[in-house]
Structure formats: C-alpha cells, structure tokens
PDB file of N, CA and C in Angstrom:
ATOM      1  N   UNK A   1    -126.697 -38.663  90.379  1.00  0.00           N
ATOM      2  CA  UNK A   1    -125.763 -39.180  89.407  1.00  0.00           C
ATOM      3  C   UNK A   1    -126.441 -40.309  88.634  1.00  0.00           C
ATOM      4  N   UNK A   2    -126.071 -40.067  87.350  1.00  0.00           N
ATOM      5  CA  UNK A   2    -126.615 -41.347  86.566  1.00  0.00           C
ATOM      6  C   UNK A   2    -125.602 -42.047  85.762  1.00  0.00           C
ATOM      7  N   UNK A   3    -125.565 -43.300  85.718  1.00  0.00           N
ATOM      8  CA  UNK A   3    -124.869 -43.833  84.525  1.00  0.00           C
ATOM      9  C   UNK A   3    -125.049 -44.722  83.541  1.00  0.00           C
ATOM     10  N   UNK A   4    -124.824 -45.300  82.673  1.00  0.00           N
ATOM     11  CA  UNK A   4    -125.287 -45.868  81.663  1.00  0.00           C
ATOM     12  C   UNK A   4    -123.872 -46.649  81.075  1.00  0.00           C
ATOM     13  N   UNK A   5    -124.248 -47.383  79.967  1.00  0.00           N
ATOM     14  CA  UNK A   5    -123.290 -48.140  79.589  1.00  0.00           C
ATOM     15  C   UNK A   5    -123.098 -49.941  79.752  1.00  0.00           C
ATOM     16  N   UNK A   6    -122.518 -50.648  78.776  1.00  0.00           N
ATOM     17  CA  UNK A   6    -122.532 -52.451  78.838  1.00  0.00           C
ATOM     18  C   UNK A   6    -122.939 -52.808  80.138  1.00  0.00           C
ATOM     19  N   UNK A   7    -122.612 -52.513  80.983  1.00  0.00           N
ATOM     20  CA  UNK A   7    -121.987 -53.093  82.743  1.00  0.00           C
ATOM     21  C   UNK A   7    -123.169 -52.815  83.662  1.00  0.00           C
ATOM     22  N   UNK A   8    -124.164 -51.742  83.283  1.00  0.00           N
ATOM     23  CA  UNK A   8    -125.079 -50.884  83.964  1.00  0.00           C
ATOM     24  C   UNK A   8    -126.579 -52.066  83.829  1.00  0.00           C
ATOM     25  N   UNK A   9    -126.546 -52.613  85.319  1.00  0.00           N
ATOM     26  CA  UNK A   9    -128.046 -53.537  84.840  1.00  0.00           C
ATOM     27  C   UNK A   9    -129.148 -52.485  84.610  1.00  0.00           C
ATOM     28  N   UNK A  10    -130.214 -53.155  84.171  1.00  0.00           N
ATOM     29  CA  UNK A  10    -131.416 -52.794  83.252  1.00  0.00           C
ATOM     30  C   UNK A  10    -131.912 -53.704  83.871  1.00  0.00           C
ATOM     31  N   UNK A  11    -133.364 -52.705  83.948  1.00  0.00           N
ATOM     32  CA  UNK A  11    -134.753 -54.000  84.394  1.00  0.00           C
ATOM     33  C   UNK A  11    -135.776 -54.357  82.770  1.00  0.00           C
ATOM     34  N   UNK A  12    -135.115 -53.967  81.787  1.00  0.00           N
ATOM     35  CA  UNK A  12    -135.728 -54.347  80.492  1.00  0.00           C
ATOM     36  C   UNK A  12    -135.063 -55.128  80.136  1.00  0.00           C
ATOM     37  N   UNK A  13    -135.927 -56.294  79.587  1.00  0.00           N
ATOM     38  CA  UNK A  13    -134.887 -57.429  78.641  1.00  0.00           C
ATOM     39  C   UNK A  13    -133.838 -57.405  77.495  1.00  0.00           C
ATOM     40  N   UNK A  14    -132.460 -56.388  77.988  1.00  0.00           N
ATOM     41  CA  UNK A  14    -131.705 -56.280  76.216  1.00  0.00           C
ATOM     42  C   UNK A  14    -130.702 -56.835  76.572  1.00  0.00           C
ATOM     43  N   UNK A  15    -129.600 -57.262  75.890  1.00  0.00           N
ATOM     44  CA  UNK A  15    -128.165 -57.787  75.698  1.00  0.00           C
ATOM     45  C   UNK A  15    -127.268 -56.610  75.598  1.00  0.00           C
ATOM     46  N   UNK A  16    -126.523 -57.332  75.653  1.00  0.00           N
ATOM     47  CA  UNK A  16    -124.718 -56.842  75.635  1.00  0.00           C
ATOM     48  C   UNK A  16    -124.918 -55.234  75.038  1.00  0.00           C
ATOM     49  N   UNK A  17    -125.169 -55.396  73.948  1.00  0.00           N
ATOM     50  CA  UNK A  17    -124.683 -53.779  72.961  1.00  0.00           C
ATOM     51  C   UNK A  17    -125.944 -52.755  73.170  1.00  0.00           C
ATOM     52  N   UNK A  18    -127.560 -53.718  73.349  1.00  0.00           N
ATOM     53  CA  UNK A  18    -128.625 -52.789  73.392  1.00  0.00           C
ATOM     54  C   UNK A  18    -128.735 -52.325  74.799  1.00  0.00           C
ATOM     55  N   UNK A  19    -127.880 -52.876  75.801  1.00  0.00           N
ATOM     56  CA  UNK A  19    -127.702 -52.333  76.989  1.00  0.00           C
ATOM     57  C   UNK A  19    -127.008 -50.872  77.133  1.00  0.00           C
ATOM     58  N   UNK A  20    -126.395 -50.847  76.974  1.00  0.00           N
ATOM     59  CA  UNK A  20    -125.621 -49.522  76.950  1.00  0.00           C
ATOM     60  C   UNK A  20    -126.639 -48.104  75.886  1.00  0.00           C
ATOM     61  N   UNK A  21    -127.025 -48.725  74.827  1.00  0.00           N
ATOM     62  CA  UNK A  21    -128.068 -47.268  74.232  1.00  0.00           C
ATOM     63  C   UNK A  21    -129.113 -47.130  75.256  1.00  0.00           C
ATOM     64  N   UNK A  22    -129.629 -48.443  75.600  1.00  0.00           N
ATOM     65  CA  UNK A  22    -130.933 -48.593  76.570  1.00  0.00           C
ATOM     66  C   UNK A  22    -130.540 -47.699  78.123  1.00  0.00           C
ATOM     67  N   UNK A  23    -129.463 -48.022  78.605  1.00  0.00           N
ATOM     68  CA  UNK A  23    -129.205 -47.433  79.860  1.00  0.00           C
ATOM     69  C   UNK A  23    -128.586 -45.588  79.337  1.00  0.00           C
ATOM     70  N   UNK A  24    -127.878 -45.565  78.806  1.00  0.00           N
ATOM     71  CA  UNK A  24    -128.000 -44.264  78.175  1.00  0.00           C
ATOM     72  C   UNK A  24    -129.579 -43.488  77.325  1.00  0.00           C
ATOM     73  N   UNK A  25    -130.148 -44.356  77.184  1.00  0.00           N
ATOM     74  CA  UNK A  25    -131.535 -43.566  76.757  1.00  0.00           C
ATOM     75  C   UNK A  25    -132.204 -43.049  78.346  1.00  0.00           C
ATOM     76  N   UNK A  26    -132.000 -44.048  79.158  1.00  0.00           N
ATOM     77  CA  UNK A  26    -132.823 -44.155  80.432  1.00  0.00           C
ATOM     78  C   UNK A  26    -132.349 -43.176  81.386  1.00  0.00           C
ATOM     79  N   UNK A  27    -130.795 -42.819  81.407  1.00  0.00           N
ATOM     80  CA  UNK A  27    -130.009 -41.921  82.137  1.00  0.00           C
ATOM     81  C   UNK A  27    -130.202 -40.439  81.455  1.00  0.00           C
ATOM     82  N   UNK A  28    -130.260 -40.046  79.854  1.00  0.00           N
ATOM     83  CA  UNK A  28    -130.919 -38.962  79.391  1.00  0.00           C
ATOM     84  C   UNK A  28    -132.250 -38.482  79.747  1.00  0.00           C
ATOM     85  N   UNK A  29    -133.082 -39.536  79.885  1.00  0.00           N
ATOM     86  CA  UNK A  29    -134.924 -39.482  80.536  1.00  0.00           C
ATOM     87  C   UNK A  29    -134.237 -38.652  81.917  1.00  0.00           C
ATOM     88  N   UNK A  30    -133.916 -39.007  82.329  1.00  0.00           N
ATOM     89  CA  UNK A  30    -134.031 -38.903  83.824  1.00  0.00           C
ATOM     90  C   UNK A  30    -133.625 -37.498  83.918  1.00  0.00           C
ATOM     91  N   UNK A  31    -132.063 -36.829  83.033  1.00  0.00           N
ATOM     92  CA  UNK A  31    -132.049 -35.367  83.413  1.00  0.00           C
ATOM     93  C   UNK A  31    -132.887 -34.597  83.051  1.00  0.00           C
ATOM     94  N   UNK A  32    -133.078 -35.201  81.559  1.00  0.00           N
ATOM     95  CA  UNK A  32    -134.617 -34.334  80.914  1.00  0.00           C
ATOM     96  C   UNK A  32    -136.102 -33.830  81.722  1.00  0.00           C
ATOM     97  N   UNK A  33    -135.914 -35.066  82.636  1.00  0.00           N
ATOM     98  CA  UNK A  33    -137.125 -35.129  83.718  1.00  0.00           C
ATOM     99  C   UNK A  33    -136.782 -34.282  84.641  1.00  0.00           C
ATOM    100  N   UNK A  34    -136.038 -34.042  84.872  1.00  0.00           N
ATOM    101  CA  UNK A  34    -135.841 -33.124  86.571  1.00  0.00           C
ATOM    102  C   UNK A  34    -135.372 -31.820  85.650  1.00  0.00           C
ATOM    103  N   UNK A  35    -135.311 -31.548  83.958  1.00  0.00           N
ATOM    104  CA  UNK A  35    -135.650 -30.032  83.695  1.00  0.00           C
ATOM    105  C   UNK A  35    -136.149 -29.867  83.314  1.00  0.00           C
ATOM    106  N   UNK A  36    -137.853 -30.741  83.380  1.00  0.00           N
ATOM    107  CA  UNK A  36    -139.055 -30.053  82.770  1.00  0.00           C
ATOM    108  C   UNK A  36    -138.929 -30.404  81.141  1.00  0.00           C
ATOM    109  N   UNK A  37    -138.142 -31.467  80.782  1.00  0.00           N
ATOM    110  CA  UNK A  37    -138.601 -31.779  79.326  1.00  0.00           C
ATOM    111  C   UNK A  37    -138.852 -33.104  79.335  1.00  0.00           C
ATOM    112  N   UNK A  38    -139.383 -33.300  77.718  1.00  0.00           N
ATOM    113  CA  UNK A  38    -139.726 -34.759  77.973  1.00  0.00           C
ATOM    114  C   UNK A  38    -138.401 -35.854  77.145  1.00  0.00           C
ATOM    115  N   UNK A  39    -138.180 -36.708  77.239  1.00  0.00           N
ATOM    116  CA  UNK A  39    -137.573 -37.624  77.031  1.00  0.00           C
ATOM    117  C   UNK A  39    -137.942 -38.631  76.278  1.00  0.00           C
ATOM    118  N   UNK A  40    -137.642 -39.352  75.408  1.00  0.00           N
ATOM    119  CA  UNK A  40    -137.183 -40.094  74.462  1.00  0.00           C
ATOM    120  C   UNK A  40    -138.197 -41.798  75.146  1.00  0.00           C
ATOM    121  N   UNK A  41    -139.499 -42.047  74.428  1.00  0.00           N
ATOM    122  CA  UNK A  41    -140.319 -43.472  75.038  1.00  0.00           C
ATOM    123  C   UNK A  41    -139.190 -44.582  74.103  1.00  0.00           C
ATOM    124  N   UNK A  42    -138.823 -45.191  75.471  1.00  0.00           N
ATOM    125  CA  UNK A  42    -138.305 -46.409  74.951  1.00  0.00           C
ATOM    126  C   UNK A  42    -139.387 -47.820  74.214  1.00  0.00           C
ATOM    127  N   UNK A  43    -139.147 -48.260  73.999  1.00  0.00           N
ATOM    128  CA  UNK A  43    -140.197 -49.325  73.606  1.00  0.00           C
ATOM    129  C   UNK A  43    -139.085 -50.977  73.676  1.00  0.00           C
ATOM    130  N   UNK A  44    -139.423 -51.708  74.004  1.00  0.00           N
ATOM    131  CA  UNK A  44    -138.868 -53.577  74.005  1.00  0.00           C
ATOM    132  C   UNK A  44    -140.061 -54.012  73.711  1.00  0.00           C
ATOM    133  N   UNK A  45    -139.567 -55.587  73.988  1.00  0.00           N
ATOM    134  CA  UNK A  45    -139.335 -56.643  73.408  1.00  0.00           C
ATOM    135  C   UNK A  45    -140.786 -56.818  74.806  1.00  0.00           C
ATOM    136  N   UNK A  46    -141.846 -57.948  74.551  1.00  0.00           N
ATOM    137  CA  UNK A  46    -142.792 -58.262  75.169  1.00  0.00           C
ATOM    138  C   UNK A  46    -142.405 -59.431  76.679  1.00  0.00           C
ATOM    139  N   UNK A  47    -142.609 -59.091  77.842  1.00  0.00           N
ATOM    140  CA  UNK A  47    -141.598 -59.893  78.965  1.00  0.00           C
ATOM    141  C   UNK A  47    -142.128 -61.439  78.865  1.00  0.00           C
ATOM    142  N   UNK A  48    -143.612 -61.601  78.267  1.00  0.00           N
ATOM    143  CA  UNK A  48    -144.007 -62.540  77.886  1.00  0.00           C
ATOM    144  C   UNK A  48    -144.097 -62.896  76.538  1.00  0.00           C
ATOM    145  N   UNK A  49    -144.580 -63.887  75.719  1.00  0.00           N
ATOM    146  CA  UNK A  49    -144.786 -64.263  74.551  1.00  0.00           C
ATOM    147  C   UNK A  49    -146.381 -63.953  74.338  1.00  0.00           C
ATOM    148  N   UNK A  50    -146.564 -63.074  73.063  1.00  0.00           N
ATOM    149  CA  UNK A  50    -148.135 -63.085  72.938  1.00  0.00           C
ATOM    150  C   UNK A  50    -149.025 -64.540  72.598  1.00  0.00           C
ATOM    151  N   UNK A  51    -148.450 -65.549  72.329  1.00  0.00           N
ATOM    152  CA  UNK A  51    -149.261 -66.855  72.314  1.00  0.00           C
ATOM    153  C   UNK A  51    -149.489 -67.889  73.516  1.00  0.00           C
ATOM    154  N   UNK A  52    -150.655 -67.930  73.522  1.00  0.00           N
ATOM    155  CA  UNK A  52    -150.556 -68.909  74.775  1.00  0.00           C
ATOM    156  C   UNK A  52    -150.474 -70.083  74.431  1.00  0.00           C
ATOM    157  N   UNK A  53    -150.427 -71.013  73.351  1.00  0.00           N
ATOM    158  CA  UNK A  53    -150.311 -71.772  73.083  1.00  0.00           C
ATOM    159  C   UNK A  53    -148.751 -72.066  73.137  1.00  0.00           C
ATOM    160  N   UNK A  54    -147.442 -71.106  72.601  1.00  0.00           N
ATOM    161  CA  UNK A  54    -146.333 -71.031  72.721  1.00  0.00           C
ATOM    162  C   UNK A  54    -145.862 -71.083  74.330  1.00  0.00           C
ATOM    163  N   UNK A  55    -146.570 -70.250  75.126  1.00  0.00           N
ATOM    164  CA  UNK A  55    -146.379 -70.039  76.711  1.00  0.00           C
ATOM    165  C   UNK A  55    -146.618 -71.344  77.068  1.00  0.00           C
ATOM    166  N   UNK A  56    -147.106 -71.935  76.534  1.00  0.00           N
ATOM    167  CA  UNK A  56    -147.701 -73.468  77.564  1.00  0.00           C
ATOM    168  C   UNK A  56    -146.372 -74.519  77.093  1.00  0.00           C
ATOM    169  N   UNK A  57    -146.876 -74.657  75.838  1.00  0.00           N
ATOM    170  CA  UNK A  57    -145.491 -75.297  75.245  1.00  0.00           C
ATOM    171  C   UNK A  57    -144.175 -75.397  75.877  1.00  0.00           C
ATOM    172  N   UNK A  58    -143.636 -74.095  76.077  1.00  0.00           N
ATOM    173  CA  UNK A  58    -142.588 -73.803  76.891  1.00  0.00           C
ATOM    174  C   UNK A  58    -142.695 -73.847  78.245  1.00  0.00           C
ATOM    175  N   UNK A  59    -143.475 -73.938  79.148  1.00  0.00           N
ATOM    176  CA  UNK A  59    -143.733 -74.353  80.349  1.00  0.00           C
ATOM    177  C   UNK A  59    -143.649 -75.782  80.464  1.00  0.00           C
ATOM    178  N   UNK A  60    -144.453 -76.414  79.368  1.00  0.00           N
ATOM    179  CA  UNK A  60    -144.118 -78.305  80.030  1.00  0.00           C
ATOM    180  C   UNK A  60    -142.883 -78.750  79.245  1.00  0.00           C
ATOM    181  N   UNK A  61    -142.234 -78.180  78.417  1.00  0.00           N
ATOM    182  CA  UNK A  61    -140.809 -78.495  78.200  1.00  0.00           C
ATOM    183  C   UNK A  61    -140.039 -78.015  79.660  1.00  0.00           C
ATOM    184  N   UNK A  62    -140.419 -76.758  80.006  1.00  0.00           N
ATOM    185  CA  UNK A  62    -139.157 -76.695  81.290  1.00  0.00           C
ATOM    186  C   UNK A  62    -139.470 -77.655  82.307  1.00  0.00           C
ATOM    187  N   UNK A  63    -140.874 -78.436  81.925  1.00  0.00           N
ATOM    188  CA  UNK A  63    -140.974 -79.487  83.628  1.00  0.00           C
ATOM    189  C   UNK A  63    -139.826 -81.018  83.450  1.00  0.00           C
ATOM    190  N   UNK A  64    -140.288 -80.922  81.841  1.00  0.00           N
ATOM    191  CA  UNK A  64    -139.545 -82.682  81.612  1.00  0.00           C
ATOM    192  C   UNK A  64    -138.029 -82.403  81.772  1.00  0.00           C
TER     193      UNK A  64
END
C-alpha cells in the first residue's frame, strides 16, 4: 500500500502543497516499479547550500 498526500512525511525538503505532488510522484514511482516501468525523476532543492562561504556564515550565526 502506498499513500501520498499534505500529511504523508517525505525525506525530501518540500512544504505544505509540494508535499502532497512530491509524495504522490513518489507513491506512482513505486507501482510503476514493481510493473516493470519507469517512473517520473524527481529533482529538489540542494540539502546543503552550494557556497561555503554562505555555509559558514550560517553556522557561526547559529553559535551566537
């Protein structure tokens, strides 16, 4: 059984409304997968920031 929808956690970083397409994209993968087709590549948002200069920044703000 799969489900999808607002309420359904996600291990990808989306909100409120992109949750529910995201968990419904992810619950379509999955039947597609167990009949031999392929499914729909999701793509997000980066779990880090590509600057390290930004990454640091934001690290000694969360110490003070």
């Amino acid at each position: 059984m799969t489900l999808a929808g607002d309420l359904v956690r996600s291990d990808l970083p989306v909100a409120l409304m992109e949750r529910a397409v995201t968990t419904g994209f992810l619950a379509a993968n999955t039947h597609l997968r167990r009949w031999g087709l392929r499914g729909q590549t999701l793509w997000t948002v980066p779990w880090r920031g590509r600057s390290t200069l930004l990454r640091r920044l934001v690290a000694t703000a969360g110490r003070a």
